[in-house]
Protein backbone atom coordinates (compact mmCIF):
# COMPACT_ATOMS: atom_id res chain seq x y z
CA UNK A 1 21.25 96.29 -56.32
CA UNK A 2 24.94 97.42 -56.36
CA UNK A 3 26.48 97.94 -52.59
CA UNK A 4 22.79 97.65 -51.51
CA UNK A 5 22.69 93.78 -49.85
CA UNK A 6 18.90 92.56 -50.59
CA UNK A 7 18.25 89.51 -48.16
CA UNK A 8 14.97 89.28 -48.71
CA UNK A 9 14.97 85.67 -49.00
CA UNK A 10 19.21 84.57 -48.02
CA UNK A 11 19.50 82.30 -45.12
CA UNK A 12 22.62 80.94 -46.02
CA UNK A 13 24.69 82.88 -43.44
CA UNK A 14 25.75 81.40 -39.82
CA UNK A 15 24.67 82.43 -36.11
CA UNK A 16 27.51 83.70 -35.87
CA UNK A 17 28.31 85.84 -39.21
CA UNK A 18 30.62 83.63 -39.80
CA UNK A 19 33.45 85.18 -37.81
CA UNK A 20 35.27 82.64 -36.06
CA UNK A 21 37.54 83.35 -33.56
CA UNK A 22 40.28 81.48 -31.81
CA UNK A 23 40.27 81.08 -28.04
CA UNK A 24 42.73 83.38 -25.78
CA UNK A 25 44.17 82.73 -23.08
CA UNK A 26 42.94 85.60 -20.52
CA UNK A 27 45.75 87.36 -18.87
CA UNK A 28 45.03 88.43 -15.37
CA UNK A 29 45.11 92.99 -14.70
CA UNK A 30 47.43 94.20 -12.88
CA UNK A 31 44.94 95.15 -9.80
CA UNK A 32 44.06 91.28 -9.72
CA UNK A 33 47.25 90.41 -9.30
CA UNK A 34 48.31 92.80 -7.18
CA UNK A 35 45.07 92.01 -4.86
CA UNK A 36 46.12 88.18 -5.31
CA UNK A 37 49.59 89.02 -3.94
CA UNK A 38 48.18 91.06 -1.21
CA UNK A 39 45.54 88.44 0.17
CA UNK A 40 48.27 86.15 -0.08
CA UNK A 41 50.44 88.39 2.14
CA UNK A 42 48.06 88.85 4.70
CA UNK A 43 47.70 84.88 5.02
CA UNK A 44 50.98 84.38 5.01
CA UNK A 45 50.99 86.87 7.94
CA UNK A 46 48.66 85.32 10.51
CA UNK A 47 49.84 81.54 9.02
CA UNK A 48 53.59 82.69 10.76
CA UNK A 49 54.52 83.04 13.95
CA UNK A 50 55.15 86.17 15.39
CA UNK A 51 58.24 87.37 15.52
CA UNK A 52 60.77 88.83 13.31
CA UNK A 53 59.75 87.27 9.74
CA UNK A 54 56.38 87.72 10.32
CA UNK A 55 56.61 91.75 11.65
CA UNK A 56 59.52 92.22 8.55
CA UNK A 57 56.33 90.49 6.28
CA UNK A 58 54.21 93.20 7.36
CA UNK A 59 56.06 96.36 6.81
CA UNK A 60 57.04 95.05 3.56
CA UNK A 61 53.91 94.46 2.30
CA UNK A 62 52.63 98.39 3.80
CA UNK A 63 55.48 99.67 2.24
CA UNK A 64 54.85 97.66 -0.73
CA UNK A 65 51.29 99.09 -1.12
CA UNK A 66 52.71 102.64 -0.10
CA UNK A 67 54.73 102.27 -4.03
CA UNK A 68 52.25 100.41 -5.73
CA UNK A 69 50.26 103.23 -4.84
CA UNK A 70 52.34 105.92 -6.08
CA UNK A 71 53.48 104.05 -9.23
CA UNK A 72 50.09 104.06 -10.41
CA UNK A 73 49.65 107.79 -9.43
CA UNK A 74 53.07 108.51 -12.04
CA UNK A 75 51.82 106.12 -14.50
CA UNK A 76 48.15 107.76 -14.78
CA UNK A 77 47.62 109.52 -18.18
CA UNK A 78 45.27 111.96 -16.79
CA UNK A 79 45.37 114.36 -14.04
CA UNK A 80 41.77 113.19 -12.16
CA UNK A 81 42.26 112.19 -8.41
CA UNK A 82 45.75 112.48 -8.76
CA UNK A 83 46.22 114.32 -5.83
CA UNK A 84 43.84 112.38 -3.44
CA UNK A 85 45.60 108.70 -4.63
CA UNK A 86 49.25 110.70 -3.98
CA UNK A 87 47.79 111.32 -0.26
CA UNK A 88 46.83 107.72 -0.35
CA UNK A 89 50.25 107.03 -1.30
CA UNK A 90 52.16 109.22 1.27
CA UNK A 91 49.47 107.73 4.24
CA UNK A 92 50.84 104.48 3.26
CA UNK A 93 53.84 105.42 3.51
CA UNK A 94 53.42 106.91 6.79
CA UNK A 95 51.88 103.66 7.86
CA UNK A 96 54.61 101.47 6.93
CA UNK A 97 57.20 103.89 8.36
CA UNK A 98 55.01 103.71 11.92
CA UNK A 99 54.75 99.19 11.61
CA UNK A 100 58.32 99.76 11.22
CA UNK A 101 58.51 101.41 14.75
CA UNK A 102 56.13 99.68 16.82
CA UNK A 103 57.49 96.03 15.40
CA UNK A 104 61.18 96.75 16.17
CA UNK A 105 59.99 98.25 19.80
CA UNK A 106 57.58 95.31 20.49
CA UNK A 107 60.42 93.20 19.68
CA UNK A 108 63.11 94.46 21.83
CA UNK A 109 60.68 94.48 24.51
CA UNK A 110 59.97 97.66 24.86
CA UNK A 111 56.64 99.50 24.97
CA UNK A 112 56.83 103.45 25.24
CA UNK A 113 53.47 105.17 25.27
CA UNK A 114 53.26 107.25 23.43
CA UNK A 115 56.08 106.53 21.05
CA UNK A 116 57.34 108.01 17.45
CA UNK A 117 54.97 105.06 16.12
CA UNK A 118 52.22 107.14 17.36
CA UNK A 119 53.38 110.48 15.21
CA UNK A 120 53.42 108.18 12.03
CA UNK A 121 49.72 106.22 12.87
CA UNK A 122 48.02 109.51 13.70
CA UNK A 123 49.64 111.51 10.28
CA UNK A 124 47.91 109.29 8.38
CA UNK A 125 44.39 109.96 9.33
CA UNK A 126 44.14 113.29 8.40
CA UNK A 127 45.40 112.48 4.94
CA UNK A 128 43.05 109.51 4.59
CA UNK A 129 40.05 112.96 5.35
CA UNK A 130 41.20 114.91 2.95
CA UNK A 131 41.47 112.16 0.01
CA UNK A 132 37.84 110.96 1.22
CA UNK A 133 36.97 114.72 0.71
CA UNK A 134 38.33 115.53 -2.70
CA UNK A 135 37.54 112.00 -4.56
CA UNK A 136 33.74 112.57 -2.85
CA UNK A 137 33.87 116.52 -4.19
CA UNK A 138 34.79 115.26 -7.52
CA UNK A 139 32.39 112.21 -7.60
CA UNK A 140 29.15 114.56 -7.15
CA UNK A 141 27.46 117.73 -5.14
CA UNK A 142 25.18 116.34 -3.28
CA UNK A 143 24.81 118.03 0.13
CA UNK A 144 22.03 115.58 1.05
CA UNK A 145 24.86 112.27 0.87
CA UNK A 146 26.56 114.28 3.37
CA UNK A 147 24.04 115.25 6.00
CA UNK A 148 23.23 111.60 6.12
CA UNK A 149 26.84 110.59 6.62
CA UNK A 150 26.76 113.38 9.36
CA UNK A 151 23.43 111.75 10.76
CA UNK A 152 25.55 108.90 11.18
CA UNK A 153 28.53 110.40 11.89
CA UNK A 154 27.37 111.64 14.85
CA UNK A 155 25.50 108.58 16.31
CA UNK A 156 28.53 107.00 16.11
CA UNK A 157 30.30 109.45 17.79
CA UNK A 158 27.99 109.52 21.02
CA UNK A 159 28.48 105.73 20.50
CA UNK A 160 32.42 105.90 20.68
CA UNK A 161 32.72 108.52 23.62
CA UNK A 162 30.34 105.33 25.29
CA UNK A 163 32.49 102.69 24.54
CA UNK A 164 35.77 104.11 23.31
CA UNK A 165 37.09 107.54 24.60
CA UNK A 166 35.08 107.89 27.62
CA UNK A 167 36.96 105.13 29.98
CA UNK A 168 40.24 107.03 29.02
CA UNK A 169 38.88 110.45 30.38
CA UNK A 170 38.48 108.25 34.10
CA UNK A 171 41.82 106.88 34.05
CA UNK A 172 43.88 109.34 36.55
CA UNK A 173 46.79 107.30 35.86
CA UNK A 174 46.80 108.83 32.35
CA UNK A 175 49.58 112.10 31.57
CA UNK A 176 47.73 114.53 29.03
CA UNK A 177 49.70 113.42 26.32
CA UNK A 178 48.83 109.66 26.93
CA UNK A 179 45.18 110.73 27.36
CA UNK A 180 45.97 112.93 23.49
CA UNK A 181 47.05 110.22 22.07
CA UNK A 182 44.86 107.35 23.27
CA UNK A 183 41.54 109.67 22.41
CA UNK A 184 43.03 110.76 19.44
CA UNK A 185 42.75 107.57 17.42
CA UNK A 186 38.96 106.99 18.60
CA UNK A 187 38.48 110.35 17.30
CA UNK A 188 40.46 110.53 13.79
CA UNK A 189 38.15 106.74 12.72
CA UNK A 190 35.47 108.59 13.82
CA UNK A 191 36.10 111.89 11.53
CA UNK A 192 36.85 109.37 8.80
CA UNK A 193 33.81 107.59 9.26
CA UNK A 194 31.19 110.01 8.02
CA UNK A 195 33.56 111.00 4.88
CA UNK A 196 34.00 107.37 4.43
CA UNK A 197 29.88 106.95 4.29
CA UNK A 198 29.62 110.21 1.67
CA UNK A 199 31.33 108.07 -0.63
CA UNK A 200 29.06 105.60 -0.37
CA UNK A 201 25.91 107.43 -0.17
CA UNK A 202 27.58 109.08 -3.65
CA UNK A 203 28.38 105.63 -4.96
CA UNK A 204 26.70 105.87 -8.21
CA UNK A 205 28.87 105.71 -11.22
CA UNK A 206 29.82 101.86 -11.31
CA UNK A 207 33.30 102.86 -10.80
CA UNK A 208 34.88 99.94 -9.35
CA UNK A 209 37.91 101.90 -8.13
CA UNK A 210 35.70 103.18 -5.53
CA UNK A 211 34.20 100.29 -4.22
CA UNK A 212 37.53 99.06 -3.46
CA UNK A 213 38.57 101.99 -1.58
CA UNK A 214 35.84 102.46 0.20
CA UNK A 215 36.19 98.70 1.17
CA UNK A 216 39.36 99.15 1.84
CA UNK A 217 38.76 102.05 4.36
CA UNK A 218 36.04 100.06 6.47
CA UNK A 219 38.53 97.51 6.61
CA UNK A 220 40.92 99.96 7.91
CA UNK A 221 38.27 101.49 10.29
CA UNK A 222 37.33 97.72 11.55
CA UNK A 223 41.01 96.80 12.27
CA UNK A 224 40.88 100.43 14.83
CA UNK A 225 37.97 99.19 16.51
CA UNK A 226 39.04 95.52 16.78
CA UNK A 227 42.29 97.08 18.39
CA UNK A 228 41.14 99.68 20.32
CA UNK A 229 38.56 97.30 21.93
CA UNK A 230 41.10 94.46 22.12
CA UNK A 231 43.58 97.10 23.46
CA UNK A 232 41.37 97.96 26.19
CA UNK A 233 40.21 94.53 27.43
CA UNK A 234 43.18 92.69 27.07
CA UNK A 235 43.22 90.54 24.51
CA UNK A 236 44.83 91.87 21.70
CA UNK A 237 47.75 90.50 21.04
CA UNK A 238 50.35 91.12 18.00
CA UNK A 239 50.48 88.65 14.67
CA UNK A 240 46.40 87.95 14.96
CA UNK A 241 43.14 88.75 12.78
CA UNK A 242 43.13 92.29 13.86
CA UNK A 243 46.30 92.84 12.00
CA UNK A 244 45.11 91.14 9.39
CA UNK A 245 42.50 93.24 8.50
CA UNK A 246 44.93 96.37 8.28
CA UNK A 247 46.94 94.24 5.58
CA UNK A 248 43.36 93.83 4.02
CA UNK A 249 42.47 97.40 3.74
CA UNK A 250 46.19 97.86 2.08
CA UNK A 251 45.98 95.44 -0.67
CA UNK A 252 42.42 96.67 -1.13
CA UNK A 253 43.57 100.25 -1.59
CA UNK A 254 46.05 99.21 -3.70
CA UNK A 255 44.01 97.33 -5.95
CA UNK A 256 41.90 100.49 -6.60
CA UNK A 257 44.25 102.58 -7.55
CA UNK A 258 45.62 100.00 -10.48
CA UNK A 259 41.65 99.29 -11.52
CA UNK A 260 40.99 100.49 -14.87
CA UNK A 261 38.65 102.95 -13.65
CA UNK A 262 39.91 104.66 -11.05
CA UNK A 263 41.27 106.59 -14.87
CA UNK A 264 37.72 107.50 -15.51
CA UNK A 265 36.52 111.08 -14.31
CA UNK A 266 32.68 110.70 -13.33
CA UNK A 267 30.47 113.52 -14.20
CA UNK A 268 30.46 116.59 -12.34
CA UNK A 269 26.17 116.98 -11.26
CA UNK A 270 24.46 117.91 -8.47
CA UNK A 271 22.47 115.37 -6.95
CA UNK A 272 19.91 115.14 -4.25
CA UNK A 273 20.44 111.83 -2.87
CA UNK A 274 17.93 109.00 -3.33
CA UNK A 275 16.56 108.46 0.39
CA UNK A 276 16.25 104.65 -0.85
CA UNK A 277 14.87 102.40 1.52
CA UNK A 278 18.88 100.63 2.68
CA UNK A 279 19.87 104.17 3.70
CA UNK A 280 16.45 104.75 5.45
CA UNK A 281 17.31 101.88 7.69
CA UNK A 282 21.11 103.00 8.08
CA UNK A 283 19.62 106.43 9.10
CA UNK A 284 16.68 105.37 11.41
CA UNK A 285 19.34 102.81 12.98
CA UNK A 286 21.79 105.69 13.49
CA UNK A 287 18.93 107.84 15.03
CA UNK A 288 18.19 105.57 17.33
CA UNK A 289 21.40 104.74 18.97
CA UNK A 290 22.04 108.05 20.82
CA UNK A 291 18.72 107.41 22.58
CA UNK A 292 19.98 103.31 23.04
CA UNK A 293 22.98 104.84 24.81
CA UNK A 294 21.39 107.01 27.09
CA UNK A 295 19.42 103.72 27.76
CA UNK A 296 21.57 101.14 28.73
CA UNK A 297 24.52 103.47 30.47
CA UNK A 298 22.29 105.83 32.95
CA UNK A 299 22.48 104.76 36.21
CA UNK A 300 19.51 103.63 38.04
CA UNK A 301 19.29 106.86 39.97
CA UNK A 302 18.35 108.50 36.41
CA UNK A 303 15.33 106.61 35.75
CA UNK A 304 13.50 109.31 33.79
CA UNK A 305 16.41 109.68 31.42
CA UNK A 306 15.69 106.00 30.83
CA UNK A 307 11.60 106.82 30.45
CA UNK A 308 12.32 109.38 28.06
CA UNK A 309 14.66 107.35 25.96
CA UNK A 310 12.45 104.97 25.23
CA UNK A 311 9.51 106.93 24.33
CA UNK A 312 12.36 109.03 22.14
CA UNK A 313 13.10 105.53 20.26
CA UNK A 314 9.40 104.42 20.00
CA UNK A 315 8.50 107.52 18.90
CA UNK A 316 11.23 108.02 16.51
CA UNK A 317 9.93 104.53 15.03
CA UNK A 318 6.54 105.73 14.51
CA UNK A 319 7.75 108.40 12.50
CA UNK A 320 10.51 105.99 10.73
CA UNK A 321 7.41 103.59 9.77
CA UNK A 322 5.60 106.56 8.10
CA UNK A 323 8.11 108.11 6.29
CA UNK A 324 9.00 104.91 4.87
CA UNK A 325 5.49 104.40 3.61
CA UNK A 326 5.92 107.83 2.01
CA UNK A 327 9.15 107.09 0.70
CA UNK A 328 7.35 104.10 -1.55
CA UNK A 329 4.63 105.89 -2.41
CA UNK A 330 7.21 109.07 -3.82
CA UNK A 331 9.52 105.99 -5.51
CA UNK A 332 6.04 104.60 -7.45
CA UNK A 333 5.07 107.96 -8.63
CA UNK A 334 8.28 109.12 -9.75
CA UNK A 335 9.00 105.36 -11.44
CA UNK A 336 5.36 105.60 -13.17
CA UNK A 337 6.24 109.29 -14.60
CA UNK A 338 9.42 108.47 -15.67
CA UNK A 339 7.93 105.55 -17.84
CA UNK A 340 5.57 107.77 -18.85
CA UNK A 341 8.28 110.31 -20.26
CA UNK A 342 10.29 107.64 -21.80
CA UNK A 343 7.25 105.60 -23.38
CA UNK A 344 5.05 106.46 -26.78
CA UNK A 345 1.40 106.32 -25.01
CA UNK A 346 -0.43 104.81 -27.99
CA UNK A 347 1.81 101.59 -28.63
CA UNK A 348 3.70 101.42 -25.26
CA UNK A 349 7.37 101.57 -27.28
CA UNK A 350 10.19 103.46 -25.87
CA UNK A 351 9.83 107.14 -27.55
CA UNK A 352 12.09 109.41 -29.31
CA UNK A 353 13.16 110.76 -25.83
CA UNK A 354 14.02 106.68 -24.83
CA UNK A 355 15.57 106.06 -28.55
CA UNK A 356 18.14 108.46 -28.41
CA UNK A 357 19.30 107.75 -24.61
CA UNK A 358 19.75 103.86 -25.31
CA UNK A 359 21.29 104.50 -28.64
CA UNK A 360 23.67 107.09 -27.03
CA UNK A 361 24.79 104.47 -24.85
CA UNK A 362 25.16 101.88 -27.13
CA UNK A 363 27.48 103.62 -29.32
CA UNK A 364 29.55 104.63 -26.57
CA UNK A 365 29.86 101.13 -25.60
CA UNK A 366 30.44 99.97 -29.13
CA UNK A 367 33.08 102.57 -29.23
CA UNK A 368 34.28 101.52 -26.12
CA UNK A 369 34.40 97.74 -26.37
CA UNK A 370 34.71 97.50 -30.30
CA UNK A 371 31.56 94.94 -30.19
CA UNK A 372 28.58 94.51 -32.75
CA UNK A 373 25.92 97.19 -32.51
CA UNK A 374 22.96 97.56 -35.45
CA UNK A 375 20.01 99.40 -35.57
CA UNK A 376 17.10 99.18 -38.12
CA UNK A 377 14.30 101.16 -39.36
CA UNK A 378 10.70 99.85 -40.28
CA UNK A 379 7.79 101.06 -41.37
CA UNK A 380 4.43 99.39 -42.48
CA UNK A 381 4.25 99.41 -46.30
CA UNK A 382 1.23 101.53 -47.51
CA UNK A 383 -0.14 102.40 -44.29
CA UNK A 384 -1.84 105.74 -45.58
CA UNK A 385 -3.76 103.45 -47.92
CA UNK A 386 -4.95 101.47 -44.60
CA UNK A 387 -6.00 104.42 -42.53
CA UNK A 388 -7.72 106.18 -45.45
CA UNK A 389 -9.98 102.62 -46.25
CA UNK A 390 -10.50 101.72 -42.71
CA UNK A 391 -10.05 104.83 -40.01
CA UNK A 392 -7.69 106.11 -38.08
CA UNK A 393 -9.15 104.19 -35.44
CA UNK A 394 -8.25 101.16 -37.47
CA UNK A 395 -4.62 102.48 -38.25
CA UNK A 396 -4.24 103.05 -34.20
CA UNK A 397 -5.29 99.75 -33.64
CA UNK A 398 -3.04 98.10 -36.18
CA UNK A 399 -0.16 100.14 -34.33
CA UNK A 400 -0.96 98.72 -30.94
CA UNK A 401 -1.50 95.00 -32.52
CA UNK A 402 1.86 95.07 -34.27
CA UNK A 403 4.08 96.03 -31.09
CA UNK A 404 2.17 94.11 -29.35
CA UNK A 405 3.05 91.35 -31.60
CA UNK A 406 6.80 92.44 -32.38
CA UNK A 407 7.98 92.78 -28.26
CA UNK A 408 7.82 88.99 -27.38
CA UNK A 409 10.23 88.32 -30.29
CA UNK A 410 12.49 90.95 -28.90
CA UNK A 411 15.16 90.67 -26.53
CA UNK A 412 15.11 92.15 -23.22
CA UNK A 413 18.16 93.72 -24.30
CA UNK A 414 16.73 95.05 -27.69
CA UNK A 415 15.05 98.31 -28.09
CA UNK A 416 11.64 98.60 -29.81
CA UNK A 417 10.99 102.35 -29.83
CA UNK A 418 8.53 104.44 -32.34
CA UNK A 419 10.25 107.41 -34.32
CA UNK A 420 7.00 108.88 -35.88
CA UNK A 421 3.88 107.69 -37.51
CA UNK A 422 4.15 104.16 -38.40
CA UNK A 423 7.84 104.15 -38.49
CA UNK A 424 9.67 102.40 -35.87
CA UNK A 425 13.27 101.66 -35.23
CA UNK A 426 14.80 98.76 -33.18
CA UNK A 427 18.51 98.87 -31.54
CA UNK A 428 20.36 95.27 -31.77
CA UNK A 429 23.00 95.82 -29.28
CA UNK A 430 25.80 92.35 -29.08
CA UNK A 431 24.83 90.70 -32.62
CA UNK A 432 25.71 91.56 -35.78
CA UNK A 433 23.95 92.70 -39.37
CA UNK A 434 23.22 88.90 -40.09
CA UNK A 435 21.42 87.84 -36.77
CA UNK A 436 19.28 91.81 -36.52
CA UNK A 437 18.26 90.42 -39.92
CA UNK A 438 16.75 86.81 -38.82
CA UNK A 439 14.68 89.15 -35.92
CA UNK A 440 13.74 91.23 -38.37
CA UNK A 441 12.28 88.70 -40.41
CA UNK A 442 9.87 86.97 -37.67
CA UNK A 443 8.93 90.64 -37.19
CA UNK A 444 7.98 90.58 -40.73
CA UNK A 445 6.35 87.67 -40.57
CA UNK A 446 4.22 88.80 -37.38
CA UNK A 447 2.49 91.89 -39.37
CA UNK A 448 -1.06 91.48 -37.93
CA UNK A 449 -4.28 91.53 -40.28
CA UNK A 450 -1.82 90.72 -43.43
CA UNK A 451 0.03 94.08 -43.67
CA UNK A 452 4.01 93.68 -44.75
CA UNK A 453 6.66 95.99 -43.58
CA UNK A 454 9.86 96.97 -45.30
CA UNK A 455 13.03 97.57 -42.91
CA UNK A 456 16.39 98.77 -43.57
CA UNK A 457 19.34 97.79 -41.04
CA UNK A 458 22.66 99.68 -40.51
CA UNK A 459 25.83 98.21 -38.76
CA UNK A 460 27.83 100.44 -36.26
CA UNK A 461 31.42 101.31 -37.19
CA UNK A 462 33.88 103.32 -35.12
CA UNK A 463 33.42 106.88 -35.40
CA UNK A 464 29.31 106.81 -36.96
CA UNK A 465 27.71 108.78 -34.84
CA UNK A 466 23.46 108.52 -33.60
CA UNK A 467 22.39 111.03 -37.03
CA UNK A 468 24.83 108.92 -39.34
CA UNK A 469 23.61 105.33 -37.88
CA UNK A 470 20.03 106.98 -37.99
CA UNK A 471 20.61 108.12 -41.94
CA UNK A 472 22.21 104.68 -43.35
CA UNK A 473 19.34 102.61 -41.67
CA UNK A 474 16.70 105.72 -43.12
CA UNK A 475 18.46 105.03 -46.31
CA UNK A 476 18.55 101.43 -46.43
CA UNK A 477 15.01 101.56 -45.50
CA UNK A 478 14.17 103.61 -48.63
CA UNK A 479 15.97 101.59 -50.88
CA UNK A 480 13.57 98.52 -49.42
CA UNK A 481 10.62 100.62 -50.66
CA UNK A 482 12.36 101.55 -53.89
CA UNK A 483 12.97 97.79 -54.41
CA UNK A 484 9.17 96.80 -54.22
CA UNK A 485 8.35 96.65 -50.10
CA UNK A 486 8.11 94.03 -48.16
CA UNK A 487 11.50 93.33 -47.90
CA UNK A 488 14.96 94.29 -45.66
CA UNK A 489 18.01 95.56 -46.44
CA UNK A 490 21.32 96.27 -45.39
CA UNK A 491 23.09 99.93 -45.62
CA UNK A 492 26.44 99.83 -46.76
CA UNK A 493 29.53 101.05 -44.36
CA UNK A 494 29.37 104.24 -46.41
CA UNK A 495 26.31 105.99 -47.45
CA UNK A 496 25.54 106.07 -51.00
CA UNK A 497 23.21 109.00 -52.78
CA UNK A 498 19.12 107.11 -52.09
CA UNK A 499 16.54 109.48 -52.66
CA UNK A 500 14.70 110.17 -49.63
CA UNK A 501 15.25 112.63 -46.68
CA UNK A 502 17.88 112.66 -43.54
CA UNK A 503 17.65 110.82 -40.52
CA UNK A 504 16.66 113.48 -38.10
C-alpha cells in the first residue's frame, strides 16, 4: 500500500497510541501566584493589630499591585488594552499614595476632613470610568448592555441619594467642601457602577482577565459602601473586614492583568444583548426599587405617594411576568431555528454549515494547544446500486437508520455531520489516528440491513488547514475504495497523488 496505512483488520496498537509520557510537575502562573500572595496579604492584614505594621502592610501591598500592574502593561507583546490596564496602574498608584496619607494621619492622631488623602481617593475614580469604558468599547458595541447598566445605574442612584448622599445634604454643620467631598465618593461608586455592569452584561468571550476585574471592581465598590455606611453609623473602625475587601479588589486586579488572556483581543461585533432571563430579574429588581424608595421613606402625610407606589410595583410585575413568558417563548424559537440551520433535515447530522464551524474551532484549538485532532470521511460502499434496486425511499431510509445507528457510539464531543449524498464525515477532537480508528470500526460494524462502508481518516498537524484536513481524509477515503471497500485507512502527513477529486 506504500505510505497508505491499511488497518483493516490491526488491533495491535494501545489506547493510548502508544505515546507515553512522563509526569510534570505543574508550575503555578504568575497571576496565581501573585493572587496567592495577595489573599495572603489581606489575611495577614486583618490577622494584625492595627497599628503601624499592619497600616505599613497595607500600602505596601497597594503599592505593590500599583507595579505589578504596570509591569505587566511593559511586558505585554501587543498593544490591546494597554492604555486602560496603564490607568489601572496609575489608579493604583494613586490609591496607595492616598493609604499612605490617611494611615500616617490616623496614626498621629489626627483627622483633617477633608485632607490630601481625599485628592488621591477621589483621582482614582475617574480613571477606574474611563478604563471600564475603553476595555467595554473594545470588548463589543452593544448599546443594549449599556441601557441596562443605565436601568440599573439609575435605580441605584435614587437608592444612594436615600441612603447615602441625602443625610449629608441635612447636616448644617457641613462647609461646602466637606459636603463636596463626602457626596463625592457616593457619587464617583455610583458612576462606576453602571460601567462596571456593561462589562458584565458584555461578558461573553470567556476571557478570564475580565472576570477578575470586574470582580475586582465590585469588591472595590463593596468596600465604599461597607465604609460609607460604617462611616456614617459609627462603627467603622480602621484594620477590619471593610479594609479587607479593598486589599481584595487589588490583588484581584492584579491577577487580571498577569492572566494569560487579558493578551487576547476579543472580536470587534455589534451585539444586541441577550435579555436572558438573570438580567431580566437584575432589571425588573432595579425597576422596582425607585418605586420601593418612594415607599418606605414618604412620610405618612404623603399617603398617596405610598398608594401609587405600590400599584407602580404591582403593576410593573404584571408586565415583568409577561415579558418573561415572551422572553421563553422568543429563546425556544430562536434555539429551534438555529438547530434547524445547523442540522441536515433528513438524517438529523450536523450539516455542512455545522461541519465547518466545529472543525474551524477545532483546528484553532489544535493549533492552539498542540493536542490530537482527526477527522474522517465515510461513505456507504455502492449505495447507487442500493437506491437504483430498492428506491430512493429505501436509500433515505437506510440514511436515517445508519445515523441513527452511528450517534450512540459517538461521543458527545464528536461530530457526526453529512457532507453530501451518502458521504459523511466525523471530527475526533482529543484522541489520536489509532483510537478515531477503533470508533470507526463499531461504525462499520453498525451498517444497518448488511451494507459496509469504507472510511478514510486524516490526523491534524500544525499549519493543515479545514480544505487540506478535508482533502487527505477525501483521499484516504478513495484509496479505501481503490483497495476493495469495506475497509479504513489512514492519510499520510503529506498528501500523495490518489485519483479522485478535492475536498471542497
Amino acid at each position: 500500500m506504500g505510505k497508505w496505512a491499511s488497518i483493516q483488520h490491526d488491533d495491535t496498537h494501545c489506547a493510548d497510541g502508544g505515546n507515553h509520557r512522563g509526569a510534570r510537575a505543574v508550575r503555578p502562573d504568575t497571576w496565581q501566584v501573585l493572587l496567592g500572595i495577595g489573599l495572603l496579604l489581606t489575611a495577614t492584614y486583618v490577622a494584625l493589630p492595627y497599628g503601624l505594621l499592619a497600616s505599613s502592610l497595607y500600602v505596601l501591598g497597594t503599592a505593590s499591585a500599583a507595579l505589578a500592574v504596570g509591569i505587566a502593561v511593559l511586558r505585554r507583546p501587543r498593544p490591546f488594552g494597554a492604555t486602560a490596564w496603564g490607568l489601572i496602574a496609575t489608579a493604583l498608584t494613586l490609591a496607595a499614595i492616598g493609604h499612605g496619607i490617611w494611615y500616617w494621619l490616623d496614626l498621629q492622631g489626627l483627622e483633617p476632613f477633608p485632607s490630601a488623602a481625599d485628592i488621591f481617593y477621589l483621582s482614582v475614580y475617574p480613571l477606574f470610568a474611563i478604563a471600564l469604558w475603553q476595555l467595554g468599547s473594545q470588548t463589543a458595541r452593544d448599546d443594549g448592555a449599556f441601557v441596562d447598566a443605565l436601568i440599573v445605574g439609575i435605580s441605584a442612584a435614587v437608592l444612594g441619594w436615600a441612603l447615602l448622599i441625602a443625610p449629608y445634604t441635612y447636616d448644617p454643620d457641613l462647609t461646602w467642601l466637606q459636603l463636596l467631598v463626602s457626596t463625592g465618593y457616593p457619587v464617583a461608586d455610583l458612576v462606576l457602577l453602571p460601567l462596571v455592569l456593561r462589562l458584565v452584561f458584555l461578558q461573553r468571550t470567556g476571557i478570564t482577565a475580565h472576570s477578575f476585574l470586574l470582580l475586582g471592581m465590585l469588591a472595590y465598590l463593596t468596600a465604599d459602601l461597607l465604609y460609607a455606611h460604617g462611616n456614617s453609623t459609627g462603627w467603622y473602625t480602621a484594620g477590619g473586614l471593610t479594609d479587607a475587601f479593598w486589599l481584595i479588589a487589588y490583588s484581584l486586579i492584579m491577577a487580571a492583568a498577569w492572566h494569560p488572556s487579558a493578551k487576547i483581543e476579543p472580536r470587534a461585533h455589534t451585539s444586541h444583548a441577550e435579555l436572558s432571563g438573570r438580567r431580566l430579574l437584575v432589571l425588573g429588581a432595579a425597576s422596582v426599587l425607585v418605586p420601593m424608595v418612594i415607599l418606605f421613606t414618604a412620610g405618612s402625610e404623603m399617603e398617596i405617594i405610598r398608594v401609587a407606589a405600590i400599584a407602580s410595583i404591582l403593576l410593573f410585575l404584571l408586565v415583568l411576568y409577561r415579558m418573561a413568558g415572551l422572553l421563553r417563548e422568543t429563546q425556544h424559537q430562536a434555539k429551534r431555528l438555529e438547530n434547524l440551520s445547523r442540522t441536515d433535515p433528513l438524517t438529523g447530522a450536523g450539516n455542512r454549515r455545522h461541519l465547518e464551524e466545529q472543525l474551524t474551532r477545532e483546528i484553532a484549538r489544535a493549533e492552539r494547544t498542540q493536542g490530537p485532532l482527526n477527522l474522517a470521511f465515510l461513505d456507504i460502499d455502492h449505495f447507487k446500486r442500493f437506491n437504483d434496486s430498492h428506491g430512493h425511499a429505501a436509500g433515505d431510509a437506510l440514511l436515517q437508520e445508519m445515523v441513527d445507528a452511528w450517534r450512540p457510539i459517538l461521543r458527545p464531543t464528536d461530530l457526526l455531520a453529512r457532507f453530501g449524498g451518502e458521504e459523511f464525515v466525523v471530527v475526533f477532537p482529543h484522541i489520536d489516528a489509532q483510537q478515531a480508528r477503533r470508533v470507526l470500526e463499531r461504525l462499520r460494524t453498525a451498517m444497518p440491513n448488511g451494507q459496509t462502508c469504507s472510511a478514510g481518516i486524516a490526523s491534524f498537524h500544525p499549519g493543515d488547514t479545514m480544505d487540506s484536513l478535508l482533502g487527505r481524509a477525501d483521499q484516504a477515503l478513495y484509496a479505501a475504495k481503490d483497495g476493495g471497500r469495506d475497509r479504513i485507512m489512514i492519510a499520510p502527513a503529506e498528501p500523495i497523488p490518489v485519483a479522485g477529486r478535492p475536498a471542497l
